[in-house]
Protein backbone atom coordinates (compact mmCIF):
# COMPACT_ATOMS: atom_id res chain seq x y z
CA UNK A 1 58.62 -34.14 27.58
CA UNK A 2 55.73 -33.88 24.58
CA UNK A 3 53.37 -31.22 24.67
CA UNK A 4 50.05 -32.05 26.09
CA UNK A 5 47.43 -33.01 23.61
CA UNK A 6 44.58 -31.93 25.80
CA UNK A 7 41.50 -30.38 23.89
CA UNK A 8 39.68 -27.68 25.88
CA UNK A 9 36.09 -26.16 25.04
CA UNK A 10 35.89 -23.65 22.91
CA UNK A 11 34.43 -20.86 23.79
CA UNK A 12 31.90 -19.32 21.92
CA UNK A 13 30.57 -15.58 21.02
CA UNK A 14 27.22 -16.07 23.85
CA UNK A 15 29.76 -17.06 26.29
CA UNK A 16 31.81 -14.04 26.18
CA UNK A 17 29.42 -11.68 25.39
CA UNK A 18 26.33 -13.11 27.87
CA UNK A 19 23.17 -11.47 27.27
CA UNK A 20 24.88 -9.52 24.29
CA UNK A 21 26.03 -12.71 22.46
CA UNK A 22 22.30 -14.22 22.95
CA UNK A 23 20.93 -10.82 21.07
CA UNK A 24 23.59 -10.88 18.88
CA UNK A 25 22.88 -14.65 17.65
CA UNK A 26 19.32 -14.30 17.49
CA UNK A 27 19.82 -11.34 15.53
CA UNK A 28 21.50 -13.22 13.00
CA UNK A 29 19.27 -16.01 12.81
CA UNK A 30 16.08 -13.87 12.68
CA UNK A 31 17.49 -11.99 9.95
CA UNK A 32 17.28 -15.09 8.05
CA UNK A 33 13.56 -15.29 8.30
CA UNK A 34 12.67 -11.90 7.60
CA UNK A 35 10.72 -12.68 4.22
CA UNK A 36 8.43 -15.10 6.60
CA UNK A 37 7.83 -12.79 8.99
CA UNK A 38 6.76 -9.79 6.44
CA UNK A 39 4.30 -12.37 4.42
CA UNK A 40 3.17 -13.39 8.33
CA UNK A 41 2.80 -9.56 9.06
CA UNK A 42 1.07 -8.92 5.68
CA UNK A 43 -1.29 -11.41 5.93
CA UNK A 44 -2.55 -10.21 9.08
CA UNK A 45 -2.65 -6.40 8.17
CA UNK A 46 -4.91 -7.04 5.08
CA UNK A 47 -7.21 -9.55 7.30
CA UNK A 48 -7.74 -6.62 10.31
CA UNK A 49 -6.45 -3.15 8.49
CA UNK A 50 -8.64 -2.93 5.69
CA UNK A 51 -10.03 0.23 6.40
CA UNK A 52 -9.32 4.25 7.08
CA UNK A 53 -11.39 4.86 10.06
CA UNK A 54 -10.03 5.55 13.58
CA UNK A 55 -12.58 3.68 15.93
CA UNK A 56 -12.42 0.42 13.42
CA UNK A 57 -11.67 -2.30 16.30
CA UNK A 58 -8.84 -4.40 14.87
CA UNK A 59 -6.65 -0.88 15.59
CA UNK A 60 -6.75 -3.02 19.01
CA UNK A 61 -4.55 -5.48 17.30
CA UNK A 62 -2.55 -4.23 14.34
CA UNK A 63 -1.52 -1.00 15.73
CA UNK A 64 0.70 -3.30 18.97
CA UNK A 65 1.89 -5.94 16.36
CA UNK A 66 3.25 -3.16 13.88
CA UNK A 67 5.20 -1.50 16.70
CA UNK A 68 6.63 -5.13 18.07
CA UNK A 69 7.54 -5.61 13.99
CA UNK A 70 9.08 -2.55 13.71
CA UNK A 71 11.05 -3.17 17.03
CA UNK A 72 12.16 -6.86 15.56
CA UNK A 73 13.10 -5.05 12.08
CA UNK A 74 15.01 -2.51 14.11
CA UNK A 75 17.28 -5.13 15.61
CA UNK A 76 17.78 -6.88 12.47
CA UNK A 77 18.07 -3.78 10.45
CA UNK A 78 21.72 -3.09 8.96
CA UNK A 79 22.89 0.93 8.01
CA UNK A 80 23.44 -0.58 4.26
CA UNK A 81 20.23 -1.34 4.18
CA UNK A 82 19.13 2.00 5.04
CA UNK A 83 21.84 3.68 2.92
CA UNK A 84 20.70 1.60 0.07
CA UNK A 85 17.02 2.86 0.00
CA UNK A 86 18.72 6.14 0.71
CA UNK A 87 15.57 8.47 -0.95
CA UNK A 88 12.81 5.87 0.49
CA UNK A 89 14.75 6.06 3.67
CA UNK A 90 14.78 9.83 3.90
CA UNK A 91 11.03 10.25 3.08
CA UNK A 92 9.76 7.85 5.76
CA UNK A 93 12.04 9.77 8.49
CA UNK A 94 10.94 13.09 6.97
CA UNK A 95 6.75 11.66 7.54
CA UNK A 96 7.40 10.46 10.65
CA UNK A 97 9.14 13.67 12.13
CA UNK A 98 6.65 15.83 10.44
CA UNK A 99 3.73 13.77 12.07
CA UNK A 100 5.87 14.03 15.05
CA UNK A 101 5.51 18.17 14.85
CA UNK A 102 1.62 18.30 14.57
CA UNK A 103 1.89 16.27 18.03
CA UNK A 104 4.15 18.73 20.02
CA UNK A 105 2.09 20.84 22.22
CA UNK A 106 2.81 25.15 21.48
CA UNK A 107 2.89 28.03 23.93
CA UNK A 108 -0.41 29.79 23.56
CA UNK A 109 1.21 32.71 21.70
CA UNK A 110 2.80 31.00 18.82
CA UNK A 111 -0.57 29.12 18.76
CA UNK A 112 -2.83 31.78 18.56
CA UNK A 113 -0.42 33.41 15.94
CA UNK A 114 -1.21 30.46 13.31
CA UNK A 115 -3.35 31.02 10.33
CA UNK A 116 -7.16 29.59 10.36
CA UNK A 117 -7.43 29.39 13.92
CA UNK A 118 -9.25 32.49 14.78
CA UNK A 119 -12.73 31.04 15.82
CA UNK A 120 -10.93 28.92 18.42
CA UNK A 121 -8.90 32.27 19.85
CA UNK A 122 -11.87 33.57 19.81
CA UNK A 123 -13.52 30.52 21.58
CA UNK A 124 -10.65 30.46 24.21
CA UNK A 125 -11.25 33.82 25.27
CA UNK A 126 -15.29 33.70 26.00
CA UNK A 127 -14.46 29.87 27.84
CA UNK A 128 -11.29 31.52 29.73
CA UNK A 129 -8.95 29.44 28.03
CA UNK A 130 -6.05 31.16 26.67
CA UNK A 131 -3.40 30.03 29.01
CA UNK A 132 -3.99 26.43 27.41
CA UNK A 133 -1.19 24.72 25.30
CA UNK A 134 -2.21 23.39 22.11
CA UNK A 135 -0.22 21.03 19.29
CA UNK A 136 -0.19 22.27 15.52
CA UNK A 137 -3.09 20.30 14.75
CA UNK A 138 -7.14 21.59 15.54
CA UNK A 139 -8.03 17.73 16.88
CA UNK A 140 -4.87 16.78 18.72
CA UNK A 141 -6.33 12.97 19.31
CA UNK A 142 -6.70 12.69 15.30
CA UNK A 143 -3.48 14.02 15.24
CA UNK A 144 -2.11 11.20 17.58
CA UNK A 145 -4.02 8.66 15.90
CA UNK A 146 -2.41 9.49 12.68
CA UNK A 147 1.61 9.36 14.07
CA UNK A 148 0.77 5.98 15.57
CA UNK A 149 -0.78 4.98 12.19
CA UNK A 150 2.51 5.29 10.28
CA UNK A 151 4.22 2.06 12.55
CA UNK A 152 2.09 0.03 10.37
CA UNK A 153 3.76 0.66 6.83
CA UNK A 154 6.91 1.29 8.38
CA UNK A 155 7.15 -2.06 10.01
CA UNK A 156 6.47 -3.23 6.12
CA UNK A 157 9.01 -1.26 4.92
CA UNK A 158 11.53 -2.30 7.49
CA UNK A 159 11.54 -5.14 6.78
CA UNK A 160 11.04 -5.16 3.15
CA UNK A 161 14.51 -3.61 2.64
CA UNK A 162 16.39 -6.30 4.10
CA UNK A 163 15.50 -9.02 1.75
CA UNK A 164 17.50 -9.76 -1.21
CA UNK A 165 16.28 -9.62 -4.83
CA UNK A 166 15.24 -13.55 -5.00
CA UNK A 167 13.15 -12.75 -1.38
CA UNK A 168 11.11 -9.55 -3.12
CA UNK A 169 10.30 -11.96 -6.01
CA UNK A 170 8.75 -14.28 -4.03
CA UNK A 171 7.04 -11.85 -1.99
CA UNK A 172 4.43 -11.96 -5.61
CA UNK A 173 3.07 -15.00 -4.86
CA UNK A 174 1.59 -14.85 -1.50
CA UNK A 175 0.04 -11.32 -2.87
CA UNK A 176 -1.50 -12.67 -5.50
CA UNK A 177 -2.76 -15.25 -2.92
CA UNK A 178 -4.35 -12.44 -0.96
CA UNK A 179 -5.64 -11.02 -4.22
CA UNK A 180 -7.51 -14.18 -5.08
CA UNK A 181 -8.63 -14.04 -1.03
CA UNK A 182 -10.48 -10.73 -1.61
CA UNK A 183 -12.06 -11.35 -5.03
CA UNK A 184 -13.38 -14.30 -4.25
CA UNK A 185 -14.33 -13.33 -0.80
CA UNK A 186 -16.49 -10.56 -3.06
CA UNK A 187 -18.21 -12.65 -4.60
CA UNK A 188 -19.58 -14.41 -1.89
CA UNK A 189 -20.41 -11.00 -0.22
CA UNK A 190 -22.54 -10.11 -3.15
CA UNK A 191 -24.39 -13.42 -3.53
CA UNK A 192 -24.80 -14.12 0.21
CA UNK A 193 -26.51 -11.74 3.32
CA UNK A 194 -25.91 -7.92 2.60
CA UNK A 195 -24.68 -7.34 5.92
CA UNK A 196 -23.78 -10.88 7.04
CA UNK A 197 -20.64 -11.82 8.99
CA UNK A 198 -17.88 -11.53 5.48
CA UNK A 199 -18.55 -7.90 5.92
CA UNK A 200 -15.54 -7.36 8.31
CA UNK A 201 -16.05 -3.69 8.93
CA UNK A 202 -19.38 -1.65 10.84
CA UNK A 203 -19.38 0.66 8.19
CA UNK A 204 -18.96 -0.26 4.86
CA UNK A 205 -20.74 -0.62 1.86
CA UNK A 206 -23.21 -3.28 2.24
CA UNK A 207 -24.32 -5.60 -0.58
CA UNK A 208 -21.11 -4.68 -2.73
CA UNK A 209 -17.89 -6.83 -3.38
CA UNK A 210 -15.51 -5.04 -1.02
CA UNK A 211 -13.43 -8.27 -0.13
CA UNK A 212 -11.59 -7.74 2.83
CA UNK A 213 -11.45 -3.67 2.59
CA UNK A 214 -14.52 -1.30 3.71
CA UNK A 215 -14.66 0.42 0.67
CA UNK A 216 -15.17 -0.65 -2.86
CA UNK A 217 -13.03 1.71 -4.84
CA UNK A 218 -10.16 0.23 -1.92
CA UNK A 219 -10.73 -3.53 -3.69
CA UNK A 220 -11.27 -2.28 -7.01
CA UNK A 221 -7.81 -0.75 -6.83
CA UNK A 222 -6.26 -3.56 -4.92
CA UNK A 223 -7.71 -6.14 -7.67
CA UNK A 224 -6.24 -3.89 -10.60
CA UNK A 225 -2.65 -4.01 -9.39
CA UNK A 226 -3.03 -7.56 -9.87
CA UNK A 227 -2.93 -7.71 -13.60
CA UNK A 228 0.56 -6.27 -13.02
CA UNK A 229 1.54 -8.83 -10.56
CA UNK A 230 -0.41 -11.40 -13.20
CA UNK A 231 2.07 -10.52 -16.07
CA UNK A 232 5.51 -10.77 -13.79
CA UNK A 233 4.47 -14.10 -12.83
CA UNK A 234 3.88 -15.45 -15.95
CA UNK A 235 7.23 -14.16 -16.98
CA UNK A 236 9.51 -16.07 -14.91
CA UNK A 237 10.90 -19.12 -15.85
CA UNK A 238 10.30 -22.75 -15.69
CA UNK A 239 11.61 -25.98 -16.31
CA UNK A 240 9.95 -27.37 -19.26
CA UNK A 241 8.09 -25.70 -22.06
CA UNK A 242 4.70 -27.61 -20.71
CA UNK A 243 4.89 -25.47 -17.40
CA UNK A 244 5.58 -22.08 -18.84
CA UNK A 245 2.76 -22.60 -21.43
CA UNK A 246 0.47 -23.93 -18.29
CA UNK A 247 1.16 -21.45 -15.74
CA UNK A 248 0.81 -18.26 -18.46
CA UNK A 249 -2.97 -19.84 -19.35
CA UNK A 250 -3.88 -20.16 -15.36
CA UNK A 251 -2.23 -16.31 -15.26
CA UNK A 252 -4.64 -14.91 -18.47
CA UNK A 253 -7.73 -17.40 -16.88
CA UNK A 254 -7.05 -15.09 -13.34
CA UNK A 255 -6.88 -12.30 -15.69
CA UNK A 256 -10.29 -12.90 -17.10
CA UNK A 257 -11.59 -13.32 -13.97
CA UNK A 258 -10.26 -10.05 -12.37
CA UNK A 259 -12.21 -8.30 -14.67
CA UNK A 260 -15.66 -8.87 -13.51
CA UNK A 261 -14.58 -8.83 -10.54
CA UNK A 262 -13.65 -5.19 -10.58
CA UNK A 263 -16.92 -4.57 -12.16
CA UNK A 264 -19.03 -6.10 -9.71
CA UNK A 265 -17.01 -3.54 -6.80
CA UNK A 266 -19.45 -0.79 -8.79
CA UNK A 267 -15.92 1.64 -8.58
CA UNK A 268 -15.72 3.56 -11.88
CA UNK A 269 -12.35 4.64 -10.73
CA UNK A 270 -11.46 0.92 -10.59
CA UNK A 271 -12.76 0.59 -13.98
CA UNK A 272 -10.66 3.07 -15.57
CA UNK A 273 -7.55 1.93 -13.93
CA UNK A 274 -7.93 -1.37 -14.83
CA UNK A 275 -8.20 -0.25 -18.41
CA UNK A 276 -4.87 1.27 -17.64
CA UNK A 277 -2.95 -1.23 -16.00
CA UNK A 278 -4.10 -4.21 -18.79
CA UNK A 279 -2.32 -1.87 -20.96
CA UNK A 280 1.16 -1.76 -19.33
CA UNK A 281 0.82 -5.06 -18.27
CA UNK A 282 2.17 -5.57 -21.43
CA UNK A 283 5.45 -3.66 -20.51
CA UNK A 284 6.06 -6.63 -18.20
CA UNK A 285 5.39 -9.60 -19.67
CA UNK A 286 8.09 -11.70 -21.73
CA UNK A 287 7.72 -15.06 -22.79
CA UNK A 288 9.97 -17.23 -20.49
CA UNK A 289 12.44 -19.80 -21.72
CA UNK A 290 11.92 -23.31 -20.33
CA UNK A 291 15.45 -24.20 -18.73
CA UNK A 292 15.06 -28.00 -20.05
CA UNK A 293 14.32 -29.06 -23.70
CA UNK A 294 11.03 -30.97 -24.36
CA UNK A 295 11.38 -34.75 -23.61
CA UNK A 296 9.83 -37.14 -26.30
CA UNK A 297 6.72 -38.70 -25.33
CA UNK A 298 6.26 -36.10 -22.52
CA UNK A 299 2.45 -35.60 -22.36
CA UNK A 300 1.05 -32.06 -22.84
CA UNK A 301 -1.18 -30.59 -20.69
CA UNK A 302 -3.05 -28.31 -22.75
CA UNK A 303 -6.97 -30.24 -22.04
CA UNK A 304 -6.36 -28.62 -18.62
CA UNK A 305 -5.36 -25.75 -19.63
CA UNK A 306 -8.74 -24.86 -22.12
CA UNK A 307 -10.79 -26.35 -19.47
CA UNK A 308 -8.89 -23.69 -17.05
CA UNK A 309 -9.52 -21.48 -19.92
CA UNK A 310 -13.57 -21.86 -20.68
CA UNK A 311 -14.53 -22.23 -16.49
CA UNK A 312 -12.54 -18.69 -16.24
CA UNK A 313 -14.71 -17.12 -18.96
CA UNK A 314 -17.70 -18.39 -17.91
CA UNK A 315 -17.41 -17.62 -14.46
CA UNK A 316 -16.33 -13.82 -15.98
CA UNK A 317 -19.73 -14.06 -17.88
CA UNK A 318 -22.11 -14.98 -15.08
CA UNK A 319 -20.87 -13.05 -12.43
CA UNK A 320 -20.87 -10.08 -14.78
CA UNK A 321 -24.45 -10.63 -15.70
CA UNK A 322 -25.70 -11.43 -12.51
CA UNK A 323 -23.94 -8.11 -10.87
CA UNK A 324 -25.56 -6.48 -14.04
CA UNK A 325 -21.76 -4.47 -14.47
CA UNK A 326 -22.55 -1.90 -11.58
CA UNK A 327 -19.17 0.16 -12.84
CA UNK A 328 -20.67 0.55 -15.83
CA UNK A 329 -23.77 1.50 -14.98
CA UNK A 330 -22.02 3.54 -12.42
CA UNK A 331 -20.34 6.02 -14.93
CA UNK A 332 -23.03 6.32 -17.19
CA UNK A 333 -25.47 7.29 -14.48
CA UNK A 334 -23.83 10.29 -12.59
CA UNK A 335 -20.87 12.24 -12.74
CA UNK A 336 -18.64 13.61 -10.49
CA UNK A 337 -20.22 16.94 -9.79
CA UNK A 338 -24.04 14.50 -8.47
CA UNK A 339 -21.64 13.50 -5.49
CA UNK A 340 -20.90 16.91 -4.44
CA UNK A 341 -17.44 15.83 -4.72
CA UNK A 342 -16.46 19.27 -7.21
CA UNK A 343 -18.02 21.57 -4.89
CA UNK A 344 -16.32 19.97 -2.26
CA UNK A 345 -12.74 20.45 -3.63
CA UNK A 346 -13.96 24.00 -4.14
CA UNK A 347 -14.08 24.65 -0.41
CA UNK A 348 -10.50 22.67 0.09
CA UNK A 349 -8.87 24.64 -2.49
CA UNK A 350 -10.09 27.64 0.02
CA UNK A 351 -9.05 25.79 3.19
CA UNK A 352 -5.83 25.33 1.94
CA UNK A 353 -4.78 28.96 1.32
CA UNK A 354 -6.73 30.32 4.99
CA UNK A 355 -4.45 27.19 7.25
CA UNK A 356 -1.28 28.23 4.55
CA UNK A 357 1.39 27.61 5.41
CA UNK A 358 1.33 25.42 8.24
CA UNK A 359 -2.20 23.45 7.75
CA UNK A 360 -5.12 22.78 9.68
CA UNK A 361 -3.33 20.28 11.25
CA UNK A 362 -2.85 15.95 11.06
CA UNK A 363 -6.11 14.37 11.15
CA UNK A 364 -8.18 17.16 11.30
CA UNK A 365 -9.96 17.40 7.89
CA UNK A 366 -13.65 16.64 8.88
CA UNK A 367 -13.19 19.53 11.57
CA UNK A 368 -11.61 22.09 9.46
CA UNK A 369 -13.95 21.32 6.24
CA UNK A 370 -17.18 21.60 8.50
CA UNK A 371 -16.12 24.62 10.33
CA UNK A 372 -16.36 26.02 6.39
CA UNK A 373 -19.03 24.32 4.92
CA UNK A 374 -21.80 26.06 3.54
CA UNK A 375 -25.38 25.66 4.87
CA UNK A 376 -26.42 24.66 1.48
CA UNK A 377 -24.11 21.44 1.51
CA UNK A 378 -25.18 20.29 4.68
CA UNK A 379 -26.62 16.53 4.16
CA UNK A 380 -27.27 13.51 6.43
CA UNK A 381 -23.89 12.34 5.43
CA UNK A 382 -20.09 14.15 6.00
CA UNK A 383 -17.19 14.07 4.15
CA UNK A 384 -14.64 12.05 5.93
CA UNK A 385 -11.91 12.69 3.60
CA UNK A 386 -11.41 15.23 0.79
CA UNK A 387 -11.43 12.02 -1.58
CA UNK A 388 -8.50 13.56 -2.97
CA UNK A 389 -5.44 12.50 -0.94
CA UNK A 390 -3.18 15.34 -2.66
CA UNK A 391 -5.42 17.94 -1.71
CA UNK A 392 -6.05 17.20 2.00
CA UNK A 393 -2.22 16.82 2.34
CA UNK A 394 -2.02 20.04 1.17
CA UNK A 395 -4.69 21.20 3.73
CA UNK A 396 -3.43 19.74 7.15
CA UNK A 397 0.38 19.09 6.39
CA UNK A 398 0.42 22.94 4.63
CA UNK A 399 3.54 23.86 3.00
CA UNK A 400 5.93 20.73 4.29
CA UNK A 401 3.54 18.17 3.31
CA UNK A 402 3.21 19.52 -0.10
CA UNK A 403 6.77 19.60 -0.32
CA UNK A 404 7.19 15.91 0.78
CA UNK A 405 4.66 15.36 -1.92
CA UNK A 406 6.55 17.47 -4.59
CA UNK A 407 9.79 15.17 -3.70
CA UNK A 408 7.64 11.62 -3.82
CA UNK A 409 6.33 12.83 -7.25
CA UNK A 410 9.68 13.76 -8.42
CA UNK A 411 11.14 10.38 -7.19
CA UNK A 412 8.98 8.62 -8.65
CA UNK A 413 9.15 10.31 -11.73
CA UNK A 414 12.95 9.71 -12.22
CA UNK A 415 13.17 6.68 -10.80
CA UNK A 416 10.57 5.28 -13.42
CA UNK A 417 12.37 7.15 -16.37
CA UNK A 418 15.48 5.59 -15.63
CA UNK A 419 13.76 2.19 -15.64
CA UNK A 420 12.31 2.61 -19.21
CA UNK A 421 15.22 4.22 -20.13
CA UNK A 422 17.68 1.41 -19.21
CA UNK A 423 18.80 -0.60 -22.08
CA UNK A 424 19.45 -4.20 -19.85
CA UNK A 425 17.61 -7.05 -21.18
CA UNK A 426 13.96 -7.96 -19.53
CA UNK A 427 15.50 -9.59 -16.53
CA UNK A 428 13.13 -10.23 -13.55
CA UNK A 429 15.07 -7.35 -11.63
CA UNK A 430 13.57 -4.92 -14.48
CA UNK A 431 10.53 -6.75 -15.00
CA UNK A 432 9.74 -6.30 -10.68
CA UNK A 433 10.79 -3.04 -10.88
CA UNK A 434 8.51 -2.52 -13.70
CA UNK A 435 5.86 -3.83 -11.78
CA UNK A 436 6.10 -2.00 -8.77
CA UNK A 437 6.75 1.28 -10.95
CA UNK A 438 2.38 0.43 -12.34
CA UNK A 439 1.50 -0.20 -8.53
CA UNK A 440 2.93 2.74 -7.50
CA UNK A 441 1.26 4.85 -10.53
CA UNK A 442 -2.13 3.17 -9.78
CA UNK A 443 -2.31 4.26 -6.16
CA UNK A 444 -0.87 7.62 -7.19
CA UNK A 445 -3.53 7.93 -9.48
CA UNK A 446 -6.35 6.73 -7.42
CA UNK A 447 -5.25 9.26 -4.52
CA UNK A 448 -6.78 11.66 -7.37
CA UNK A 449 -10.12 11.00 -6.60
CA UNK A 450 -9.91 8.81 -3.34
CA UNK A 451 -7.68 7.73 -0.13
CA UNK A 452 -6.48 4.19 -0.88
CA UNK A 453 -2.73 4.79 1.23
CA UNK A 454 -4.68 5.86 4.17
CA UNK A 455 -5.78 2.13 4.61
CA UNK A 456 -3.00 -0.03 6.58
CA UNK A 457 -2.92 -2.81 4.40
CA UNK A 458 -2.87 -0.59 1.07
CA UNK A 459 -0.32 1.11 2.46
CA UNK A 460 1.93 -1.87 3.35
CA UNK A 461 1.60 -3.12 -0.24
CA UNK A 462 2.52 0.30 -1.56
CA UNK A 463 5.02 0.16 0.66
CA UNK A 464 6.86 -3.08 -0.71
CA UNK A 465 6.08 -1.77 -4.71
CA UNK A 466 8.38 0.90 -4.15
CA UNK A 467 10.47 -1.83 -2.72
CA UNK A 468 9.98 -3.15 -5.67
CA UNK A 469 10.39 -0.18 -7.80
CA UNK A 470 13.78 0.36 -6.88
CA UNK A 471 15.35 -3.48 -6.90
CA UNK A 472 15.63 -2.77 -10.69
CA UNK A 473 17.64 0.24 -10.71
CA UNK A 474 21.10 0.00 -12.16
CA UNK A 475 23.72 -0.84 -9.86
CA UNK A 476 25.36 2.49 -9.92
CA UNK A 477 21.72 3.94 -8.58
CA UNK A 478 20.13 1.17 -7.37
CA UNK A 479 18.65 2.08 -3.33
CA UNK A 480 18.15 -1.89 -3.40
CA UNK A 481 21.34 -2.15 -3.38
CA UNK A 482 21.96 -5.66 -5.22
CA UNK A 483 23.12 -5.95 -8.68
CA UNK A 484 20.41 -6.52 -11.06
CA UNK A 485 22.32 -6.96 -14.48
CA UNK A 486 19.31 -9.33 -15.23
């Protein structure tokens, strides 16, 4: 008798494991997409999160989605990809715990034992109020509002670890797209209604090129880190020696464009930097090799490309005229001290060493800076922020947050040593790394005298630079975890 020939169904992973198999598959296939669904996520953070305040109304929106992306990355997310981006990894569970701490309500006693909260003892006692329990922080809503503000870079970083080299390269291009989306959107701003409907934010400043942020020095910063971005795309290769030479005079035209429009945002800061980040540009940029030899009788393009050339400059040169160069005038007209900024970090520096060493507490700088302000700095105007991001860390995060900002320097600093250090040839792993290294250094620097991270679409892009950053570490060290030999 022959054996029986008879087929029978397979059966498949969702069929043993039901529900379970289903997760598991779409898991797998989701996974796939993850580069779409963090330039999808992106794009829609920058459109609605372009500003620091609490009551701005797209919180409705953005603050929802970044939880459901974080919950999506979460499923997706592998422990390699974690363990790879091992010192990122650690900081962002170190922020979010800490955040976590100023939220956690404190028996009265402990409470009323914390430094710089006598007036409100005091206050407890005439209102009967002692019994009450009371988180770490003086405004325990701002407090709140903060912890549910980190979803929205996490959700970016997330997902930003679990694309390969080849994804975070791509990931330059749709940037840049949203670069050229809020400079030009500035320039209609400036030209058209001072508070028509491109101003996408109730307060904001009005009849300035802001683009899709509230603030100025926000886009001026934001347009600077694309000269960066500018030099790592013209660096990567092409087919033929007619598209390398093309795309690298479109990237210097967008170059010469960038720079009035930083000067029409009327930042000085974003003057500076941009000074700055021209000059390491150059640190990324390499001539690329076309792959395929020049064919005889192949036509050159280079009429386009001087026509590209001359409308960039003269669009530089009107819009700088008509804008009359507010930066400049900007920095020759007042100084730091006229903006009461000096006197300002006067009283912090003070702050800081009465809430020491626990802080005033998340989210509570406006409270804890007006409860000390002098009578003779009162003005029709308050200071929202300490415009001086390492400062008012050091204020309402205390002694922790300065040593999470200790680390993040340190990081930083060896992470970027070993990158200039490393002897591989300019590879596009070195030359994004390189890139993201600048971005990094350019927010760090403008936290000096402003608060560009505390904006949720600044903060996803800072997020995927240090992404960035570290996909050109050597193998041995590299938290990207792929091997970049270039």
């Amino acid at each position: 008798m022959s054996r029986s020939t008879a087929r029978y169904p397979r059966r498949d992973s969702t069929s043993r494991h039901g529900a379970f198999g289903n997760l598991l598959t779409w898991t797998v296939e989701t996974r796939k997409h993850i580069f779409y669904v963090l330039v999808a996520y992106v794009a829609v953070i920058f459109l609605c999160g372009g500003g620091a305040r609490a009551d701005i109304q797209s919180l409705i929106l953005i603050r929802p989605l970044s939880v459901l992306v974080c919950g999506i990355a979460f499923l997706t997310l592998r422990f390699d990809d974690l363990r790879r981006h091992r010192f990122l990894s650690v900081m962002a569970v170190l922020l979010v715990l800490l955040a976590v701490a100023h939220i956690i309500p404190l028996p009265p006693s402990m409470w009323h034992a914390l430094p710089g909260r006598e007036l409100v003892v005091d206050i407890d006692r005439a209102a009967g109020l002692s019994g009450l329990w009371r988180p770490l922080s003086l405004t325990p809503q701002a407090a709140e509002n903060a912890f549910f503000s980190l979803f929205v870079p996490l959700g970016a970083f997330l997902l930003a670890v679990q694309l390969d080299l080849d994804d975070r390269r791509r990931l330059v291009v749709p940037l840049l797209a949203i670069g050229a989306a809020s400079g030009l959107m500035g320039i209609v701003q400036i030209v058209g209604d001072p508070k028509g409907a491109l101003y996408l934010y109730r307060i904001t400043n009005n009849g300035q090129a802001v683009g899709l942020f509230s603030n100025r020095n926000h886009q001026a910063v934001f347009l600077v880190a694309m000269f960066p971005l500018l030099a790592y795309y013209a660096s990567q290769g092409l087919r033929t020696e007619d598209q390398v030479k093309t795309r690298l005079v479109i990237c210097a035209a967008a170059a010469a464009i960038l720079v009035p429009l930083v000067l029409v945002t009327g930042s000085r800061q974003g003057l500076l930097l941009g000074l700055l980040a021209i000059a390491l540009s150059f640190a990324i940029y390499e001539r690329p090799q076309a792959s395929l030899a020049r064919r005889r009788g192949e036509q050159k393009s280079f009429g386009m490309m001087f026509v590209a050339i001359f409308a960039a400059l003269l669009l530089a040169v009107v819009t700088a005229i008509a804008s009359r160069a507010e930066a400049l005038n900007r920095l020759i007209a007042t100084d730091l001290a006229e903006e009461g900024r000096a006197t300002a970090w006067q009283i912090v520096g003070k702050l800081i060493g009465e809430y020491f060493p626990f802080g005033s507490g998340s989210g509570s700088f406006v409270e804890a800076y007006q409860m000390a302000e002098p009578l003779s700095e009162l003005r029709p105007t308050y200071f929202n922020h300490a415009h001086n991001d390492f400062l008012e860390v050091a204020l309402t995060f205390g002694l922790p947050g300065m040593l999470l900002l200790i680390a993040a320097i340190i990081g930083f600093a060896r992470g970027a040593w070993v990158i200039i250090r490393r002897k591989a040839p300019h590879g596009n792993g070195k030359r994004l790394a390189r890139t993201g290294a600048i971005i990094v250094l350019m927010a760090g620097l403008a936290s000096v005298v402003d608060y560009p991270l505390r904006t949720p679409s600044f903060a996803c892009f800072f997020v995927i630079a240090c992404c960035w950053m570290y996909s050109g570490l050597p193998k041995r060290t590299n938290s990207a975890g792929i091997a970049t030999t270039d």
